[in-house]
Protein backbone atom coordinates (compact mmCIF):
# COMPACT_ATOMS: atom_id res chain seq x y z
CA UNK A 1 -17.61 8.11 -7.76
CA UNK A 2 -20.53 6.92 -5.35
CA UNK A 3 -18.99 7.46 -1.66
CA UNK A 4 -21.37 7.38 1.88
CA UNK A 5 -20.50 8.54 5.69
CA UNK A 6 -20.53 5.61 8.14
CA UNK A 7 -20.66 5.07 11.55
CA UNK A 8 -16.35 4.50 12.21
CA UNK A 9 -15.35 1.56 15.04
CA UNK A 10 -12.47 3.39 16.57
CA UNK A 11 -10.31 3.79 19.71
CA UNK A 12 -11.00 6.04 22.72
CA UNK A 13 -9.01 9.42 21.98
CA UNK A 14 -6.33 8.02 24.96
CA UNK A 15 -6.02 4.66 23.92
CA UNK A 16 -5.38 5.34 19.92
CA UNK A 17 -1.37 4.66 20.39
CA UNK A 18 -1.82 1.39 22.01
CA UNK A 19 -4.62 0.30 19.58
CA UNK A 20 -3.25 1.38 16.36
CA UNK A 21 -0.94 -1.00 14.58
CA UNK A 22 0.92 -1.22 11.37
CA UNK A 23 -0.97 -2.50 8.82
CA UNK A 24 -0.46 -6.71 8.77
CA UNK A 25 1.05 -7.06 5.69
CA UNK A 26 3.97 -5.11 5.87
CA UNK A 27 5.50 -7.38 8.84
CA UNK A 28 5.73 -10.95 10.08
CA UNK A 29 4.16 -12.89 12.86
CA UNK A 30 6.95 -12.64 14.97
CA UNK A 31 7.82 -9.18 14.33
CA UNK A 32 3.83 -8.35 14.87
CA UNK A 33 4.28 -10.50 17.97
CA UNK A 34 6.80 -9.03 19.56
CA UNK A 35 5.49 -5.33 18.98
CA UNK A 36 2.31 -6.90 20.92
CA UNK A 37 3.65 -8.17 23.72
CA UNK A 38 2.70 -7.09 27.04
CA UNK A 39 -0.47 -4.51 24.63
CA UNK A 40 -3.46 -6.67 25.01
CA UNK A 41 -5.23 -3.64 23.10
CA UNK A 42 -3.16 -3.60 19.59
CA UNK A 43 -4.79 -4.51 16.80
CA UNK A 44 -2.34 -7.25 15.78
CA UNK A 45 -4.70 -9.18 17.97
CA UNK A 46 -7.74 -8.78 15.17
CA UNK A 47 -5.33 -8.77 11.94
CA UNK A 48 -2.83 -10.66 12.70
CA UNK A 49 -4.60 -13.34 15.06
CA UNK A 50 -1.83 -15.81 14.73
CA UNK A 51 0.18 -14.17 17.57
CA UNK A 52 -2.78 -15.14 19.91
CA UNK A 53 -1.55 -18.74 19.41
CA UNK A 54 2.24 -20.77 19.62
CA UNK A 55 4.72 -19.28 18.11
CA UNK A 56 5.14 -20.83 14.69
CA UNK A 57 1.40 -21.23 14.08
CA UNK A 58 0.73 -20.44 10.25
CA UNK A 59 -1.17 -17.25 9.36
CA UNK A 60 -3.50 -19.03 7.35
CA UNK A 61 -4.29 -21.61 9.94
CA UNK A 62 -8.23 -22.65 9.93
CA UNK A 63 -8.18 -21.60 13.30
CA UNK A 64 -6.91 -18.05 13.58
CA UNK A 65 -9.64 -16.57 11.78
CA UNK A 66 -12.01 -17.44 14.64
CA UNK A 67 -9.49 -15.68 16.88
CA UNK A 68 -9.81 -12.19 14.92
CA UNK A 69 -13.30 -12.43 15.83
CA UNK A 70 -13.28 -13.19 18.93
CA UNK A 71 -10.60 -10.30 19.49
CA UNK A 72 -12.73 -8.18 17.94
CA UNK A 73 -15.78 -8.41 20.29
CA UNK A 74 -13.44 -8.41 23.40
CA UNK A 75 -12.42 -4.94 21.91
CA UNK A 76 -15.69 -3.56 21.92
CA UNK A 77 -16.44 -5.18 25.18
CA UNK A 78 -13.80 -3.87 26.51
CA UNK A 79 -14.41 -0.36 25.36
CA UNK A 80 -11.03 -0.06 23.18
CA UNK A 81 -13.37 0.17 20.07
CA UNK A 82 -16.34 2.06 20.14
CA UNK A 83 -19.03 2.93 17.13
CA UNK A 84 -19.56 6.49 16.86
CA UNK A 85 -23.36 7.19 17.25
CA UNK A 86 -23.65 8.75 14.12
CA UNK A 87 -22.70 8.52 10.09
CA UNK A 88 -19.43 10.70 9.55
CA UNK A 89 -16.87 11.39 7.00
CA UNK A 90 -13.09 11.74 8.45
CA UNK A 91 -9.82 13.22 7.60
CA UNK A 92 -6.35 11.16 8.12
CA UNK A 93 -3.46 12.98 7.42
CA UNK A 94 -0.11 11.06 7.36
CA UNK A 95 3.30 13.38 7.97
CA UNK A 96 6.75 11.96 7.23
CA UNK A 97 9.94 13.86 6.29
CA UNK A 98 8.43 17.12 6.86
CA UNK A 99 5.49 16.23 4.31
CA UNK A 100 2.06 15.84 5.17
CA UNK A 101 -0.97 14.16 2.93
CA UNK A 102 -4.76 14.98 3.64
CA UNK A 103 -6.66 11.75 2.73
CA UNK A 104 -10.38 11.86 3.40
CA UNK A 105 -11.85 8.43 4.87
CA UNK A 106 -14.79 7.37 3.11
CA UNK A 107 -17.00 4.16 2.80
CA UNK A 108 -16.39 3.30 -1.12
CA UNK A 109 -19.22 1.71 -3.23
CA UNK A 110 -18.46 -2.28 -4.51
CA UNK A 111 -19.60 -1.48 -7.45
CA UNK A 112 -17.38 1.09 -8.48
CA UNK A 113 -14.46 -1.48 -8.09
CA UNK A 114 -16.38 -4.05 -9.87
CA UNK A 115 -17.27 -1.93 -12.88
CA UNK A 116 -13.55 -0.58 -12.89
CA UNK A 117 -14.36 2.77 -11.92
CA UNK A 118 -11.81 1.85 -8.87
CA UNK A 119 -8.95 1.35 -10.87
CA UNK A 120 -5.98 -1.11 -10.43
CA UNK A 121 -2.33 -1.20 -11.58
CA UNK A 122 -1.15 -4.64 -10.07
CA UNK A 123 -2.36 -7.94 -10.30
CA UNK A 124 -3.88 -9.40 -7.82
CA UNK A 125 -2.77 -13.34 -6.17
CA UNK A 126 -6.09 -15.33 -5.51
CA UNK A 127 -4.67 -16.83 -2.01
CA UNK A 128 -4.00 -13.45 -0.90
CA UNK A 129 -7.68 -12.28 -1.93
CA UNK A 130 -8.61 -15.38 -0.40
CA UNK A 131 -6.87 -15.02 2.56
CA UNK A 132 -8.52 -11.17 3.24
CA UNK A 133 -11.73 -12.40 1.95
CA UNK A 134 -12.08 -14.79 4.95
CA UNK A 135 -10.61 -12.05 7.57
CA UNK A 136 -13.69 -9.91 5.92
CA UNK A 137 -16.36 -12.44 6.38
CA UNK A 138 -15.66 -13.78 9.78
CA UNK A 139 -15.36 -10.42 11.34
CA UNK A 140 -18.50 -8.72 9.05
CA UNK A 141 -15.85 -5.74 8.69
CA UNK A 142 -13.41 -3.69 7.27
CA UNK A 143 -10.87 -4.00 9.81
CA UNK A 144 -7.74 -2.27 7.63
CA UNK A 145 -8.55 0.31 5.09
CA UNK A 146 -7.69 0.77 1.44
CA UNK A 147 -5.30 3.08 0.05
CA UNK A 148 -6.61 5.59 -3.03
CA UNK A 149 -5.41 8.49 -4.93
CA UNK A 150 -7.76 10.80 -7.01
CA UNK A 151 -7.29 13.82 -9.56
CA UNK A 152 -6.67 16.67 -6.84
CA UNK A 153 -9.46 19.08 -6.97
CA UNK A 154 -9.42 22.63 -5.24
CA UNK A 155 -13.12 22.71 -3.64
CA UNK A 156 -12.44 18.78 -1.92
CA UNK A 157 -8.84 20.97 -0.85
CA UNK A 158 -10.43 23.79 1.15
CA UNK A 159 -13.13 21.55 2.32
CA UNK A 160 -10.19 20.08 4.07
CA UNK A 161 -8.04 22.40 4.57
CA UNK A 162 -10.94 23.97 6.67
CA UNK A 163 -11.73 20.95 8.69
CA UNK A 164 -7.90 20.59 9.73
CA UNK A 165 -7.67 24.32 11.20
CA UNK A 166 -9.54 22.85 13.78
CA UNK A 167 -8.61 20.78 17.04
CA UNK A 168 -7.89 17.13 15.61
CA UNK A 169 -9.27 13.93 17.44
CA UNK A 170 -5.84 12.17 17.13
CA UNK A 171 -2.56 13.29 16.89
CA UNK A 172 0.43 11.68 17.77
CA UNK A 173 3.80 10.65 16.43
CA UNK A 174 4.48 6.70 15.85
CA UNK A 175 7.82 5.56 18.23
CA UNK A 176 8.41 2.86 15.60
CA UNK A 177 9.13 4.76 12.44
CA UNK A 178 8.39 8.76 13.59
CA UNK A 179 5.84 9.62 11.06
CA UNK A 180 2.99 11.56 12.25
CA UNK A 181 -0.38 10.71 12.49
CA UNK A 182 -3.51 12.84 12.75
CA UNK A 183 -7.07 12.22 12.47
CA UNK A 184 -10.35 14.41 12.26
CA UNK A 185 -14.26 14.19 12.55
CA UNK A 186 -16.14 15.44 10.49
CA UNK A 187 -19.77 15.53 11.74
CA UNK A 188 -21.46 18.58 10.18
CA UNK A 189 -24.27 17.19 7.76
CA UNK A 190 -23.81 19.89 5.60
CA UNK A 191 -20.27 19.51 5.03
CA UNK A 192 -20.74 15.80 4.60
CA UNK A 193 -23.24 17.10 1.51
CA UNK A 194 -20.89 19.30 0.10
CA UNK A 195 -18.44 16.30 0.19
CA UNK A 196 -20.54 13.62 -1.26
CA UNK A 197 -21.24 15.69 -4.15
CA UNK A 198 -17.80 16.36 -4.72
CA UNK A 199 -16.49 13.13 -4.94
CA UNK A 200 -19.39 12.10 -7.50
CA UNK A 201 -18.08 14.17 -10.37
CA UNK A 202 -14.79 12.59 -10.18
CA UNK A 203 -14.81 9.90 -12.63
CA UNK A 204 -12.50 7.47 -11.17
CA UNK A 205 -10.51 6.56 -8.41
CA UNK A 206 -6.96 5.02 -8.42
CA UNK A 207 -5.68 1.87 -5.99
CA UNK A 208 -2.23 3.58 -4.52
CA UNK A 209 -1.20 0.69 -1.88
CA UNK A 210 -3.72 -2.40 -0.90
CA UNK A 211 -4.67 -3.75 -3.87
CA UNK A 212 -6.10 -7.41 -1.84
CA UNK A 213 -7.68 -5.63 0.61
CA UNK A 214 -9.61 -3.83 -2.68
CA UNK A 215 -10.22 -6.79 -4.35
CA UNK A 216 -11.35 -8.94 -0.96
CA UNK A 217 -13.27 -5.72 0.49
CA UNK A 218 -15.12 -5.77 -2.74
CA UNK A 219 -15.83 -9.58 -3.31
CA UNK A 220 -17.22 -10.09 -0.44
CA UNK A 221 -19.83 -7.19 -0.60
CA UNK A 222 -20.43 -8.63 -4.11
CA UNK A 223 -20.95 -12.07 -2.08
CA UNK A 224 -23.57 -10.68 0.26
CA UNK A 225 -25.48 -9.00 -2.44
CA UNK A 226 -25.94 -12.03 -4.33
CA UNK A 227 -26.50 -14.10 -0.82
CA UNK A 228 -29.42 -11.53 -0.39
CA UNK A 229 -33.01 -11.93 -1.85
CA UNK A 230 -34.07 -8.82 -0.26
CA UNK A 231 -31.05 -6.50 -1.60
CA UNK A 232 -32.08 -2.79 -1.68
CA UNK A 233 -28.65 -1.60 -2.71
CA UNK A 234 -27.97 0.66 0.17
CA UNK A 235 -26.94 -1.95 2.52
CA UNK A 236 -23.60 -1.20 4.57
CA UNK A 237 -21.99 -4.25 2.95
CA UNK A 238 -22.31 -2.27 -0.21
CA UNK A 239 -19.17 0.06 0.70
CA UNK A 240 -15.80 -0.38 1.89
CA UNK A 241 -13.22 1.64 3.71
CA UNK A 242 -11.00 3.62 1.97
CA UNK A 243 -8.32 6.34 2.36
CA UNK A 244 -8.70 8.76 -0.50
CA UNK A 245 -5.16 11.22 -1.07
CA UNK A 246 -5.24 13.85 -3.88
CA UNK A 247 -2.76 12.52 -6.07
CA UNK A 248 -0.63 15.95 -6.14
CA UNK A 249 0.11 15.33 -2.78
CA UNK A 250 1.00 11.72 -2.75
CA UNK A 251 4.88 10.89 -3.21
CA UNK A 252 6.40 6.74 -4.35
CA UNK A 253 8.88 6.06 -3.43
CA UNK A 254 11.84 3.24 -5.80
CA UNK A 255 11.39 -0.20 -5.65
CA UNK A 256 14.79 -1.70 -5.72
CA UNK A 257 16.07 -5.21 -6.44
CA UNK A 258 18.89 -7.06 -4.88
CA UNK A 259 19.82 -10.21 -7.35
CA UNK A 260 21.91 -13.19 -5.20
CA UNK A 261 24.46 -14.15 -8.73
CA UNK A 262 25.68 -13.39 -12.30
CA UNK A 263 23.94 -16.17 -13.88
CA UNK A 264 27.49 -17.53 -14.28
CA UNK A 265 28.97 -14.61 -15.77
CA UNK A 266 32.18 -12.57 -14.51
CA UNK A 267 31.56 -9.14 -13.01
CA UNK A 268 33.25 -7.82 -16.38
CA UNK A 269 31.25 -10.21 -18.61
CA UNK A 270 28.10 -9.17 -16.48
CA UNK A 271 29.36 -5.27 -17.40
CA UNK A 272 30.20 -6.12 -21.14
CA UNK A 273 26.71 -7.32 -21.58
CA UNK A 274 25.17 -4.38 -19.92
CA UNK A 275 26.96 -1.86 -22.32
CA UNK A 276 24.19 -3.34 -25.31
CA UNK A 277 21.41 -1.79 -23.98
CA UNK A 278 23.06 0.78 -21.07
CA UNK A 279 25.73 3.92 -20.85
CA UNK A 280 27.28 2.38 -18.00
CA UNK A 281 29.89 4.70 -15.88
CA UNK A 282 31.92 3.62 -12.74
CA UNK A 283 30.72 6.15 -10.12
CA UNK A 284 32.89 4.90 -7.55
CA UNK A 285 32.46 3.59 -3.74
CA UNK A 286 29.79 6.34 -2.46
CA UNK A 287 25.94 5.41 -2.67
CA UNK A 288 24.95 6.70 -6.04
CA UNK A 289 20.94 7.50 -6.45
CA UNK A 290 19.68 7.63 -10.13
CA UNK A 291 18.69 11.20 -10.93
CA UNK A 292 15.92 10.82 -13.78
CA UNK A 293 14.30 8.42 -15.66
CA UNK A 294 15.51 5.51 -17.26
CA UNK A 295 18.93 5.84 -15.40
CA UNK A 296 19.52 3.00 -13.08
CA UNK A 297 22.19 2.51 -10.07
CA UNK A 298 24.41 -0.64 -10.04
CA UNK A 299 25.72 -1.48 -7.05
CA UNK A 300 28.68 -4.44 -7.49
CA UNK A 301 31.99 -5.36 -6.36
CA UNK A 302 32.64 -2.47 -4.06
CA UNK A 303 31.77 -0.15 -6.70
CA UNK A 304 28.28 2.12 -7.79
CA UNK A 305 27.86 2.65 -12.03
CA UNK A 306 25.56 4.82 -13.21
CA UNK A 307 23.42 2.42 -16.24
CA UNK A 308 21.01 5.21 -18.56
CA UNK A 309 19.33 3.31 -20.93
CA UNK A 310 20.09 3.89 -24.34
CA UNK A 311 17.30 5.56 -26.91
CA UNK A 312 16.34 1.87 -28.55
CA UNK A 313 15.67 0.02 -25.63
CA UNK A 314 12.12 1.74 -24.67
CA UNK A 315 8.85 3.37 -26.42
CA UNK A 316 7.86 6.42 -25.53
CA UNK A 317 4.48 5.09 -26.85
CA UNK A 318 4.01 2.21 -25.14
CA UNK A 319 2.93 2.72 -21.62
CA UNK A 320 4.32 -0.29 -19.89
CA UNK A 321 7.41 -0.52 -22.13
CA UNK A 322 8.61 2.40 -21.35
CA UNK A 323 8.57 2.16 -17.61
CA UNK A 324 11.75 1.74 -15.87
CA UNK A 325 10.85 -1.75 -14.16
CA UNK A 326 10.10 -2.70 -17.64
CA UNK A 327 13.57 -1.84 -18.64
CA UNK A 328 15.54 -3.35 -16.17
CA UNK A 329 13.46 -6.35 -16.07
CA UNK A 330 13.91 -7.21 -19.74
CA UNK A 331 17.50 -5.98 -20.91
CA UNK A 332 19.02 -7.23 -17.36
CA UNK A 333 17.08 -9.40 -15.17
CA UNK A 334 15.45 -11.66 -18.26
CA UNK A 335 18.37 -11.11 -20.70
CA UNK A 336 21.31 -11.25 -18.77
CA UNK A 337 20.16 -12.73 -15.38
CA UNK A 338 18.02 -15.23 -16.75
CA UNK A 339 15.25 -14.43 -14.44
CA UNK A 340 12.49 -14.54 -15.83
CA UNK A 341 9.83 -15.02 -13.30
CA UNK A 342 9.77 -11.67 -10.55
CA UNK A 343 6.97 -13.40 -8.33
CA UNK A 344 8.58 -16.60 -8.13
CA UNK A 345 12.36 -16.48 -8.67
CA UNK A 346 14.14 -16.88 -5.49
CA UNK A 347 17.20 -15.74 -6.63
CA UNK A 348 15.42 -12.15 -5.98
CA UNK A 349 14.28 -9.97 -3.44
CA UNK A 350 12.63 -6.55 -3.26
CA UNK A 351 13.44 -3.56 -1.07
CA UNK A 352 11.29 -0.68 -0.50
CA UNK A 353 12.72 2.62 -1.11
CA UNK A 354 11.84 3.88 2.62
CA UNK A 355 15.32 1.88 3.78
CA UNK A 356 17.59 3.40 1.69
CA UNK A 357 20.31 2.43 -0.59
CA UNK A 358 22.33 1.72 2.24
CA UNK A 359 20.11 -1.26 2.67
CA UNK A 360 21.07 -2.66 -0.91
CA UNK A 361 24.88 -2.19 -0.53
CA UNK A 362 24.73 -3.97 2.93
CA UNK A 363 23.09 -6.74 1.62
CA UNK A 364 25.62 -6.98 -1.15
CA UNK A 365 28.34 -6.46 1.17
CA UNK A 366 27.31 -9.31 3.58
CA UNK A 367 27.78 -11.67 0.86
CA UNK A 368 24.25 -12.82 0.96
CA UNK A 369 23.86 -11.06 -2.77
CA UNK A 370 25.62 -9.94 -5.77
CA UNK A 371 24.80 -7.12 -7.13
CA UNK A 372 22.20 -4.48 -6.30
CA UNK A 373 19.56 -2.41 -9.05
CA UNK A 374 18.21 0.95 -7.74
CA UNK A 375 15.79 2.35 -9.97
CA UNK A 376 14.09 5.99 -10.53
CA UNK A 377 10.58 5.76 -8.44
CA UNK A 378 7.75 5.62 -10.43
CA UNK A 379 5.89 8.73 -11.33
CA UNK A 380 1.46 8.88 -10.06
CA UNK A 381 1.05 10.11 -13.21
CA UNK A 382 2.51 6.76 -15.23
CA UNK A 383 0.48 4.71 -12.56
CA UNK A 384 -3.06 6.84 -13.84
CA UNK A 385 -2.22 6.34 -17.36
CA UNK A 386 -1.27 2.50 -16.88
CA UNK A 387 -4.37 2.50 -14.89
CA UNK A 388 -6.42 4.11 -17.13
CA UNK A 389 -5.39 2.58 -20.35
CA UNK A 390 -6.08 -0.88 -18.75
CA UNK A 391 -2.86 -2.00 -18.36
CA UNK A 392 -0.86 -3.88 -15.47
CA UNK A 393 2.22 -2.75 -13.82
CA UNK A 394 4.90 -5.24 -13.83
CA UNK A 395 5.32 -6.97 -10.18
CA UNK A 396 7.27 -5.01 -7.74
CA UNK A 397 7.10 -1.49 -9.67
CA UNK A 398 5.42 0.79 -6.54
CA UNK A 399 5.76 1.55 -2.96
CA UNK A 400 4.06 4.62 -1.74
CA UNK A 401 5.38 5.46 2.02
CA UNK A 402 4.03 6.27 4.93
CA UNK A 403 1.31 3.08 5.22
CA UNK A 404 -1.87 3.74 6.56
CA UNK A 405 -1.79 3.20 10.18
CA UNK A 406 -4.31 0.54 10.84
CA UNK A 407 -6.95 0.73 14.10
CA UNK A 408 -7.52 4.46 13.83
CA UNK A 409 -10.87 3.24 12.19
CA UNK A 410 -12.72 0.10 10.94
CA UNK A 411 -16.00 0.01 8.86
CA UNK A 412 -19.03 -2.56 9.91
CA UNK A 413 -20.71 -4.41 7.14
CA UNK A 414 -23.99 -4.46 8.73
């Protein structure tokens, strides 16, 4: 893998909590909105530039990208970015729970994503790309960084464990969620060496969480190499900003489904059917968490069953199969449910393992859905070997927790 220092855009040490932001995908306008109000300095300004206008103005609105721009150079005018004066690596680590990762923040090389040495397991929407394509080009940066794993490697591991026995630039707990956030410099050339060589005898990289941002961070720098008839190939626009975790380190979280009927079935119909492909056993009224793979959590009627899927129903040989969102998608959703569709069918919704199963039975309670599927998370080492074999997760199968914190640093294209 072909990484580079860069010279990071980044807050003042005293003004990082008022800067930094959630990253803008993970809330709405409104929400981003009202976390803004009365903080001229937070980044929702630049990434989510909507809130600068009337409330109800679209996100994709011709005119907001113009906004992020213009945000962004009052910013650096104002002196609530600032470029450090020299090329530097950095070290980000993220603590929730009592666990903390070490992710290293590089500038990534396009072409490593483009010839797949950056390696997806999600598809990608092209209005999504498009939409972080244009955020890309109009500010001539990374504003929001990339999320990446890597095979863990014990020389990149004292490296920084080294680095982080010293006094951090940032550190500070988040008042929204209370994970912990802390940041280092590293400036020393010779450690930026040591680093660089490192990383180039790992043979590939993995996309954990920000798979547009990859793909739109990547196309563009692709764009302005072909818009350039003087391209050298060590241009700035040639990398883009990513967070880089050692994949022992990194934890997913489930990625549960709430479903809003029975597809006309009875709740004992609905169970009959189950019993095909699924043990199923009434656990009773307390929150029930599946305990391994291929054992599922039904949540319906009051009541929690335990589903394990029986021996026939996967292939231990087929690496997309015989993932659990595979599963549950075929013998239940499709077969039973009759949805067919996960992107599009709006008889579904998603909920991210950091809120809990509580989150699933309230939402069943309340009447606005039926039934609720938890599922076993997802294992890093079934995303590396979907990712390496070439293969494509189903929709909706990760969701790795904490998020990078967004506004703690932003990489220039020029």
């Amino acid at each position: 893998m072909k990484i580079k220092p860069f010279r990071g855009i980044r807050p003042p040490r005293e003004l990082v909590t008022k800067v930094s932001s959630r990253p803008y995908d993970v809330l709405e306008s409104e929400e981003a909105r009202e976390e803004a109000q009365g903080n001229p300095m937070s980044l929702y300004h630049i990434i989510k530039p909507e809130i600068n206008f009337a409330p109800g103005t679209d996100e994709f609105d011709p005119k907001v990208y113009p906004a992020a721009v213009e945000q962004f150079h009052l910013f650096q005018k104002n002196g609530w970015l600032k470029q450090d004066p020299k090329e530097n690596y950095y070290i980000y680590a993220q603590t929730m729970n009592g666990r903390t990762q070490y992710g290293l923040v590089v500038a990534a090389w396009v072409e490593d994503y483009m010839e797949k040495r950056i390696k997806k397991h999600e598809l990608t929407r092209r209005d999504k790309e498009e939409d972080r394509m244009k955020h890309v080009r109009v500010n001539n940066a990374n504003i929001e960084p990339v999320f990446f794993a890597y095979p863990h490697r014990d020389d990149l591991d004292a490296i920084i464990a080294k680095v982080t026995a010293t006094e951090p630039e940032y550190d500070f707990v988040s008042e929204l969620d209370g994970f912990g956030h802390t940041f280092w410099v590293i400036d020393d050339e010779a450690t930026i060496q040591q680093i660089t060589d490192i990383v180039a005898q790992i043979p590939a990289m993995y996309i954990a969480d920000g798979h547009h941002r990859s793909a739109a961070a990547a196309l563009v720098g692709n764009e302005k190499k072909l818009q350039n008839p003087n391209h050298r190939g060590d241009e700035e626009y040639n990398f883009f900003l990513a967070v880089c975790f050692p994949d022992n380190q990194l934890k997913v979280m489930d990625y549960n489904r709430v479903i809003k009927d029975l597809n006309g079935l009875t709740s004992e119909q609905f169970l009959e059917a189950l019993s095909k492909h699924f043990e199923v056993a009434d656990k009773g009224t307390a929150i029930y968490h599946p305990q391994a793979l291929h054992e599922f959590a039904l949540y319906l009627d009051g009541h929690w069953y335990q589903l394990v899927a029986k021996a026939d129903s996967y292939d231990n040989n087929d690496p997309i199969g015989v993932l659990d969102v595979s599963i549950s998608s075929k013998y239940i959703l499709d077969d039973i449910l009759g949805i067919k569709d996960l992107r599009s069918d709006k008889r579904i919704d998603f909920v991210g393992g950091i809120r809990g199963l509580e989150e699933l039975q309230r939402r069943v309670d309340s009447g606005e859905m039926r039934i609720a599927l938890a599922l076993y998370p997802v294992t890093m080492q079934q995303i590396i070997n979907i990712a390496d074999t070439g293969n494509i997760m189903p929709p909706k199968a990760t969701w790795f927790e904490p998020k990078l914190r967004s506004g703690l640093i932003i990489h220039a294209l020029e």
